[in-house]
PDB file of N, CA and C in Angstrom:
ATOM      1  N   UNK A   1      -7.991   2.915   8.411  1.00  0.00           N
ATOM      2  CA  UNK A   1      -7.394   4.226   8.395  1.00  0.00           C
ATOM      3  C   UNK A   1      -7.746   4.866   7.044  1.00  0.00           C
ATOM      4  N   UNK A   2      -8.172   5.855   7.095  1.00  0.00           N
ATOM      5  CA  UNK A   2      -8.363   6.605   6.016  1.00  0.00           C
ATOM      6  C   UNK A   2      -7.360   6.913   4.971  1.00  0.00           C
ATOM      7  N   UNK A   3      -7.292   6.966   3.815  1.00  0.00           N
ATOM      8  CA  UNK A   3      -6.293   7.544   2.312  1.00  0.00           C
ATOM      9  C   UNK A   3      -5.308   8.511   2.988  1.00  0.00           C
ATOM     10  N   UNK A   4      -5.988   9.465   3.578  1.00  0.00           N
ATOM     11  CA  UNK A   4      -5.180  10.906   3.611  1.00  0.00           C
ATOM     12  C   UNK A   4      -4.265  10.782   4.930  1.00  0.00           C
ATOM     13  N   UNK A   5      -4.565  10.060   5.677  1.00  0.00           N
ATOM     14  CA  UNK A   5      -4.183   9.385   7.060  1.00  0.00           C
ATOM     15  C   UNK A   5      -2.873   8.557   6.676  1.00  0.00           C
ATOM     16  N   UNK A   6      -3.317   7.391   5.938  1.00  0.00           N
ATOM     17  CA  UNK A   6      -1.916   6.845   5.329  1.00  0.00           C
ATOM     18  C   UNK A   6      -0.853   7.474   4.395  1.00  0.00           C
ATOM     19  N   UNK A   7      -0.965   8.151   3.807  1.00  0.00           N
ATOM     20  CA  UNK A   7      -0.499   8.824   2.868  1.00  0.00           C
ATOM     21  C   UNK A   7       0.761  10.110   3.658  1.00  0.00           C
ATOM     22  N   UNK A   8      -0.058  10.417   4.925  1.00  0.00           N
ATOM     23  CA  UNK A   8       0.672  11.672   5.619  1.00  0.00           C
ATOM     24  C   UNK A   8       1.590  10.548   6.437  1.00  0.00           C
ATOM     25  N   UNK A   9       1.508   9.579   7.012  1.00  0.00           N
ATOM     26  CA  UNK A   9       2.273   8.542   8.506  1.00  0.00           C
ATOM     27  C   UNK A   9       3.187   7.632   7.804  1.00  0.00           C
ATOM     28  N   UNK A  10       2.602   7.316   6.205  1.00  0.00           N
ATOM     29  CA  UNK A  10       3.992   6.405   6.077  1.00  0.00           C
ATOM     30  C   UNK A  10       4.903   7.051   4.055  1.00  0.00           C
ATOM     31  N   UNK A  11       4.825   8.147   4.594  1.00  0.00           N
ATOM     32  CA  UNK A  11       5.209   9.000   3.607  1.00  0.00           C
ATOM     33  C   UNK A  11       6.863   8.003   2.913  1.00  0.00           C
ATOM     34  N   UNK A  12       7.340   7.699   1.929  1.00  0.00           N
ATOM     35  CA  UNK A  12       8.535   6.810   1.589  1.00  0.00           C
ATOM     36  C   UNK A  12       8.908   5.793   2.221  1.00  0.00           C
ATOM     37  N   UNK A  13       7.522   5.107   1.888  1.00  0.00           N
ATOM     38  CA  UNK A  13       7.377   4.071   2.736  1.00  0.00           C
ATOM     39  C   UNK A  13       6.526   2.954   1.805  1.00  0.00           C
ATOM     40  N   UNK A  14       6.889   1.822   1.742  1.00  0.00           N
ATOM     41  CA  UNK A  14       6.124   0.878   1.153  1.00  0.00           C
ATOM     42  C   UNK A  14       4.620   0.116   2.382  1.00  0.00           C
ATOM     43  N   UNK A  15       3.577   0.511   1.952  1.00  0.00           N
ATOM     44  CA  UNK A  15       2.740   0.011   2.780  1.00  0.00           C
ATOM     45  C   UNK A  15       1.700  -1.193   2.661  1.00  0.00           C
ATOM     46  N   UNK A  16       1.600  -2.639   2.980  1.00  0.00           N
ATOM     47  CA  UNK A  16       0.330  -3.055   2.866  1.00  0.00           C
ATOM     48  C   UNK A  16      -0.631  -3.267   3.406  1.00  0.00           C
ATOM     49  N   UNK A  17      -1.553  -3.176   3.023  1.00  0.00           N
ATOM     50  CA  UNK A  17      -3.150  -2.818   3.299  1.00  0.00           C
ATOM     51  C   UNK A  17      -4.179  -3.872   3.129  1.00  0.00           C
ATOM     52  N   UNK A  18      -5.057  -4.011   4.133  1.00  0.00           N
ATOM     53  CA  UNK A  18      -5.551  -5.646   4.325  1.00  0.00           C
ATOM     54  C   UNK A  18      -7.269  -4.243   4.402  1.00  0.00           C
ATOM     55  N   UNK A  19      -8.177  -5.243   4.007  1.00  0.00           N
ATOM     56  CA  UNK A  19      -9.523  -4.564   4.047  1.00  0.00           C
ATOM     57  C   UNK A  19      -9.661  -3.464   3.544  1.00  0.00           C
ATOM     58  N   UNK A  20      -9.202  -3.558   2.202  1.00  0.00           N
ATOM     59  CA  UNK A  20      -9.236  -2.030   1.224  1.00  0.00           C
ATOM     60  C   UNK A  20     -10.718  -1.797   0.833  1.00  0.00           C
ATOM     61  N   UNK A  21     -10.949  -0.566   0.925  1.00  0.00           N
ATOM     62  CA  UNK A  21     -12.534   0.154   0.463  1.00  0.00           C
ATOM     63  C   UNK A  21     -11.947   0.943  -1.129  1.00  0.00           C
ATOM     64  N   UNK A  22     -12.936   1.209  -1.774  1.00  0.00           N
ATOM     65  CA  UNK A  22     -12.818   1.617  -2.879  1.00  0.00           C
ATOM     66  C   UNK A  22     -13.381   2.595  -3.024  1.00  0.00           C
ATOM     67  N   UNK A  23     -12.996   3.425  -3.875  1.00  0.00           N
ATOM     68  CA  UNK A  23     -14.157   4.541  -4.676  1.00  0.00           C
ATOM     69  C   UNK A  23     -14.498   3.821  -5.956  1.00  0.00           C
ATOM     70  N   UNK A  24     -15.933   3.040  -6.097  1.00  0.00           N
ATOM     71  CA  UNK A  24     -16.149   2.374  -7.056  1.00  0.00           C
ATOM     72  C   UNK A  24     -16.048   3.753  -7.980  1.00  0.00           C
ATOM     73  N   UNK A  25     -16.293   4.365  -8.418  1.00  0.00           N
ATOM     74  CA  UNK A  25     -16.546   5.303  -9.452  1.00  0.00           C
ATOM     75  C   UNK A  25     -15.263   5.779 -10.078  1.00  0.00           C
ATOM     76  N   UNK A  26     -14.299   6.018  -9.376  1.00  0.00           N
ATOM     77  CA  UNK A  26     -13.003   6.489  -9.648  1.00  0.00           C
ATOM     78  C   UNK A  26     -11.610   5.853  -9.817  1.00  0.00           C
ATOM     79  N   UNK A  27     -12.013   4.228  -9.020  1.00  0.00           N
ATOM     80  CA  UNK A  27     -11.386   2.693  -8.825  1.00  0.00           C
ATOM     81  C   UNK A  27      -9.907   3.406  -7.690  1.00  0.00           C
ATOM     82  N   UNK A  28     -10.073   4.420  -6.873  1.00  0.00           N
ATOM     83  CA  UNK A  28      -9.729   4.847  -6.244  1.00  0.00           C
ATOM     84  C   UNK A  28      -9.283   4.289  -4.392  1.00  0.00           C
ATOM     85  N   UNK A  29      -8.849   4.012  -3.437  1.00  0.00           N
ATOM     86  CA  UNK A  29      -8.288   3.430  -2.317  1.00  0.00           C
ATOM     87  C   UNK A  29      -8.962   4.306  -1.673  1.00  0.00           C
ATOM     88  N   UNK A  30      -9.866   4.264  -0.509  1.00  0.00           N
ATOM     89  CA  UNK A  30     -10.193   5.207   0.135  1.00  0.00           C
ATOM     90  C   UNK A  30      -9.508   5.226   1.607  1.00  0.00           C
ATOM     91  N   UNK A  31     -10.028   3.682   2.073  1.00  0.00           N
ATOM     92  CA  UNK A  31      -9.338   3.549   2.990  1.00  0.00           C
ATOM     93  C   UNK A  31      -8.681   2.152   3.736  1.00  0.00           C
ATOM     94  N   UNK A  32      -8.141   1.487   4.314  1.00  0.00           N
ATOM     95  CA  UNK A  32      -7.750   0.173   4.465  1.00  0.00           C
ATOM     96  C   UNK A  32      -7.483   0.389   6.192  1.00  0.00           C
ATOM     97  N   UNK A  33      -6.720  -1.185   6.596  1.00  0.00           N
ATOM     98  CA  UNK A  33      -5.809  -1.303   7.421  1.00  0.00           C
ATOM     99  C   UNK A  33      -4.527  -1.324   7.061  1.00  0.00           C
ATOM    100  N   UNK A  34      -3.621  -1.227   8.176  1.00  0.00           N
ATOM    101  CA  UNK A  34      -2.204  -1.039   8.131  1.00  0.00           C
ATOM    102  C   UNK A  34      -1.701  -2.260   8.245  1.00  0.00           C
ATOM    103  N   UNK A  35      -1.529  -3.387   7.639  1.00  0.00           N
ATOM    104  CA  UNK A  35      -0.938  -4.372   8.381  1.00  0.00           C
ATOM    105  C   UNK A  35       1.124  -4.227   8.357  1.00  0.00           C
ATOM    106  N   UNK A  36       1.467  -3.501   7.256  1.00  0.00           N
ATOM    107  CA  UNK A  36       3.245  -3.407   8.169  1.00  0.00           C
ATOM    108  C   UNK A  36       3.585  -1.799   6.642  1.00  0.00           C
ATOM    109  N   UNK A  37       4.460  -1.913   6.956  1.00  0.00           N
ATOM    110  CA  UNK A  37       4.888  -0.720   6.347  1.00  0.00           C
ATOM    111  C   UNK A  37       6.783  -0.843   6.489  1.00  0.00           C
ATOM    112  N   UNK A  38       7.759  -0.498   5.629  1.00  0.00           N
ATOM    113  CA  UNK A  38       8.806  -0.114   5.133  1.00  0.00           C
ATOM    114  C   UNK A  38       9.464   0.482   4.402  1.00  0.00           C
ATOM    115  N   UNK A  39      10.359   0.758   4.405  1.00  0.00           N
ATOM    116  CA  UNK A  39      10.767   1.110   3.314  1.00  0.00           C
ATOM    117  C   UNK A  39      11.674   0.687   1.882  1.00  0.00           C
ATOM    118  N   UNK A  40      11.695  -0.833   2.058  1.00  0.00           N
ATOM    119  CA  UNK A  40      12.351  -1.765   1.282  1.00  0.00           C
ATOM    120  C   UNK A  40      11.193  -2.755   1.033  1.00  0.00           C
ATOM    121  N   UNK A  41      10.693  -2.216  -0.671  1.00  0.00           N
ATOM    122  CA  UNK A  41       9.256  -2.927  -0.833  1.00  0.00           C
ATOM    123  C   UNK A  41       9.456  -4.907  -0.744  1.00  0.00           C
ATOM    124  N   UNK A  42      10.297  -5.312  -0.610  1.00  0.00           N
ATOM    125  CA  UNK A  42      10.679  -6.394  -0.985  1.00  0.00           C
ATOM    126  C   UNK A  42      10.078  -7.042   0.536  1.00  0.00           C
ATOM    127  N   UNK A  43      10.500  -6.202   1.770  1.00  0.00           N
ATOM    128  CA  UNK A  43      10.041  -6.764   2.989  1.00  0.00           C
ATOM    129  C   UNK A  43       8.704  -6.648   3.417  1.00  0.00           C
ATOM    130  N   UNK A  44       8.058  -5.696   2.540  1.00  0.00           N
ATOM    131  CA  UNK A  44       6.547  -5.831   2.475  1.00  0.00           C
ATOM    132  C   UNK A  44       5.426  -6.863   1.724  1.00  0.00           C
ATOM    133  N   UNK A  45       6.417  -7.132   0.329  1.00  0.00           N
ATOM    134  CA  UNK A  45       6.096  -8.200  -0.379  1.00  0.00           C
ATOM    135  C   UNK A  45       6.141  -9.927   0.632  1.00  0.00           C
ATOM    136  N   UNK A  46       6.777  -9.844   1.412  1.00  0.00           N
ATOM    137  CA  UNK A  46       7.555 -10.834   2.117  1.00  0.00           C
ATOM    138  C   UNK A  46       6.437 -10.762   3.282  1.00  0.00           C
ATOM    139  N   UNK A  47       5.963 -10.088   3.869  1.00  0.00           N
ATOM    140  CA  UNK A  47       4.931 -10.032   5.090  1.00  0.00           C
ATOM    141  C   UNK A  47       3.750 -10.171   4.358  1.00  0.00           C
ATOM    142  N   UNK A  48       3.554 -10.139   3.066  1.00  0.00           N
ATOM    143  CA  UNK A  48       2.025 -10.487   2.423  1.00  0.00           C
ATOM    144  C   UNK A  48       2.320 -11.313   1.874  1.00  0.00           C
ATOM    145  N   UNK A  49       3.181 -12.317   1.864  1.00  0.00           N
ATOM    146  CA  UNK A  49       2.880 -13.660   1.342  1.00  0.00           C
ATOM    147  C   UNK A  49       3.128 -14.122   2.422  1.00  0.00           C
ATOM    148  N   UNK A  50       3.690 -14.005   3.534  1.00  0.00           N
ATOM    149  CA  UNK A  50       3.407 -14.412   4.861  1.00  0.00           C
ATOM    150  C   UNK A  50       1.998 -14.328   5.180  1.00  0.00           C
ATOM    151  N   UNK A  51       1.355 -13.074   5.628  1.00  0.00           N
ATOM    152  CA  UNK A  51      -0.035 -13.046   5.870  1.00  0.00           C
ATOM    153  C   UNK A  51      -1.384 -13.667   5.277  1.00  0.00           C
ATOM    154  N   UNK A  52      -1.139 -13.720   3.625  1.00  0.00           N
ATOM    155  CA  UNK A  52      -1.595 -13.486   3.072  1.00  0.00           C
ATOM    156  C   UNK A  52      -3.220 -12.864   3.152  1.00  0.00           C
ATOM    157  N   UNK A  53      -3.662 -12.176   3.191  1.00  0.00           N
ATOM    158  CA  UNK A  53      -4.535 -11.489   3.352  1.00  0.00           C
ATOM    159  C   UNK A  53      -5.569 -11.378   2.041  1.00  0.00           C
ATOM    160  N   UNK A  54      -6.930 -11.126   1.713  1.00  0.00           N
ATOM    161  CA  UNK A  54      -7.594 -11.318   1.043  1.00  0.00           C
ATOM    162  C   UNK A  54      -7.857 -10.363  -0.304  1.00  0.00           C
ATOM    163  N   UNK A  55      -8.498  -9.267   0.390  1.00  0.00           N
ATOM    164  CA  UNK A  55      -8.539  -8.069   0.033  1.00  0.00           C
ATOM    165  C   UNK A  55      -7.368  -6.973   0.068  1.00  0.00           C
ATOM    166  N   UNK A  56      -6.380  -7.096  -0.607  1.00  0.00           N
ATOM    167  CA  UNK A  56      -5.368  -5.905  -0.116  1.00  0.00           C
ATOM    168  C   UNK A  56      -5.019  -5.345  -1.003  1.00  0.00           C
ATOM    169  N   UNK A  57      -3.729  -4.344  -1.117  1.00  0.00           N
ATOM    170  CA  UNK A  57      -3.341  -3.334  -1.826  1.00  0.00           C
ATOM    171  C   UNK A  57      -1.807  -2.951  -1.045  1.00  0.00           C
ATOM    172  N   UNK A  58      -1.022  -2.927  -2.231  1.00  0.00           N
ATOM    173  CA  UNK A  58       0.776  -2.721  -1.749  1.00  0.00           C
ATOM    174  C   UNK A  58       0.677  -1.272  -2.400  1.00  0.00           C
ATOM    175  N   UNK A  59       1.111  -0.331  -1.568  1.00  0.00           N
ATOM    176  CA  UNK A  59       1.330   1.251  -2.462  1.00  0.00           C
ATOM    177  C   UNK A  59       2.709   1.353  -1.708  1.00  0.00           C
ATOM    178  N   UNK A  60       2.714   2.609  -2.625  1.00  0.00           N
ATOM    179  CA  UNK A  60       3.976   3.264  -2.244  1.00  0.00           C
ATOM    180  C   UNK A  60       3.627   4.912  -1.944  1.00  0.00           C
ATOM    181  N   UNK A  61       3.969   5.312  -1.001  1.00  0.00           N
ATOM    182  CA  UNK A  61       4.010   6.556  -0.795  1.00  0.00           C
ATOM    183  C   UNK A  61       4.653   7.533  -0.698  1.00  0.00           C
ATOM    184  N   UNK A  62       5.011   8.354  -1.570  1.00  0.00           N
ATOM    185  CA  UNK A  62       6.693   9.220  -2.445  1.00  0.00           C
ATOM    186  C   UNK A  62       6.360   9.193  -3.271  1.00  0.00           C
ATOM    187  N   UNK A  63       7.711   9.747  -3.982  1.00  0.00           N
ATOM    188  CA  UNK A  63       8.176  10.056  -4.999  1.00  0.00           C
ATOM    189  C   UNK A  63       8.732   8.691  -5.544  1.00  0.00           C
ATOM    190  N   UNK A  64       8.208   7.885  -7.034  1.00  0.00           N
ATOM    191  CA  UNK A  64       8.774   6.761  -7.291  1.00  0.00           C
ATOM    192  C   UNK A  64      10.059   6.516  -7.185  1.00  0.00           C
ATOM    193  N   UNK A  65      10.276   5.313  -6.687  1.00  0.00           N
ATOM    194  CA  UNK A  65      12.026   5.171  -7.034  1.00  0.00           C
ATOM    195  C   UNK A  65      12.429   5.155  -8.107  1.00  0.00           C
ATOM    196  N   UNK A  66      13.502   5.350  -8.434  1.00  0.00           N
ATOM    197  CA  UNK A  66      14.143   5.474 -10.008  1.00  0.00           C
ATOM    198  C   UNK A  66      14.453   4.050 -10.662  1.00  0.00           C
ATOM    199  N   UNK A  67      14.204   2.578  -9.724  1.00  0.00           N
ATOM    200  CA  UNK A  67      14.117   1.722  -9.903  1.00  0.00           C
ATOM    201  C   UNK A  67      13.154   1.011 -10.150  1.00  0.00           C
ATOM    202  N   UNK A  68      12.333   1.761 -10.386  1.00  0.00           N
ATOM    203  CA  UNK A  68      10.529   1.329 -10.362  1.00  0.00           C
ATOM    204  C   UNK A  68      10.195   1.125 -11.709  1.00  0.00           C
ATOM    205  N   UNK A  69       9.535  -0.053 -12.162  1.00  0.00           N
ATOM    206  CA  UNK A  69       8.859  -0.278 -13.337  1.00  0.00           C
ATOM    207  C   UNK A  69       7.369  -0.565 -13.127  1.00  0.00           C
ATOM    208  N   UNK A  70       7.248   0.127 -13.697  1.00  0.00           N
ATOM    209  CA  UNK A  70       5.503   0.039 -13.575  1.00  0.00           C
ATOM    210  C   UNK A  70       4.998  -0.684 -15.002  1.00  0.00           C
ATOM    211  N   UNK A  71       3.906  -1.808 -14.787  1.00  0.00           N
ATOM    212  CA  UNK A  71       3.591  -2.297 -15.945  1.00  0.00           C
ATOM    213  C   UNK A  71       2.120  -1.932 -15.924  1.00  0.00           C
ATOM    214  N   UNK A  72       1.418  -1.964 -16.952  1.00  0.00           N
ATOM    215  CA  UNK A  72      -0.097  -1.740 -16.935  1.00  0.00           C
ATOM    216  C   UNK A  72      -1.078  -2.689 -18.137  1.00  0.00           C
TER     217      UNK A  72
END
């Protein structure tokens, strides 16, 4: 499914993504699969260590929660 595709269907929604493509140039998500989606990132974390899958990517789509720490 395409970036703009996911982005509009699982809008405040925690999503992970199995077979992520890149924009090498920009290190950008272009497009993936859907493998589950919620809205309590904890149950998404929980289906990818279930699955575990190779290639993936956990986003969030919203407005961050106010509980969110982002490290870099």
């Amino acid at each position: 499914m395409k970036w703009t595709e996911i982005c509009d269907k699982y809008e405040e929604k925690w999503v992970l993504l199995d077979n992520v493509l890149m924009d090498e140039e920009n290190m950008r998500i272009t497009e993936g699969t859907v493998l589950c989606h919620h809205a309590d990132k904890d149950e998404v974390y929980k289906k990818a260590s279930e699955l575990r899958p190779r290639k993936f990517a956990i986003e969030y789509f919203g407005e961050p929660p106010e509980d969110l720490a982002v490290m870099l």
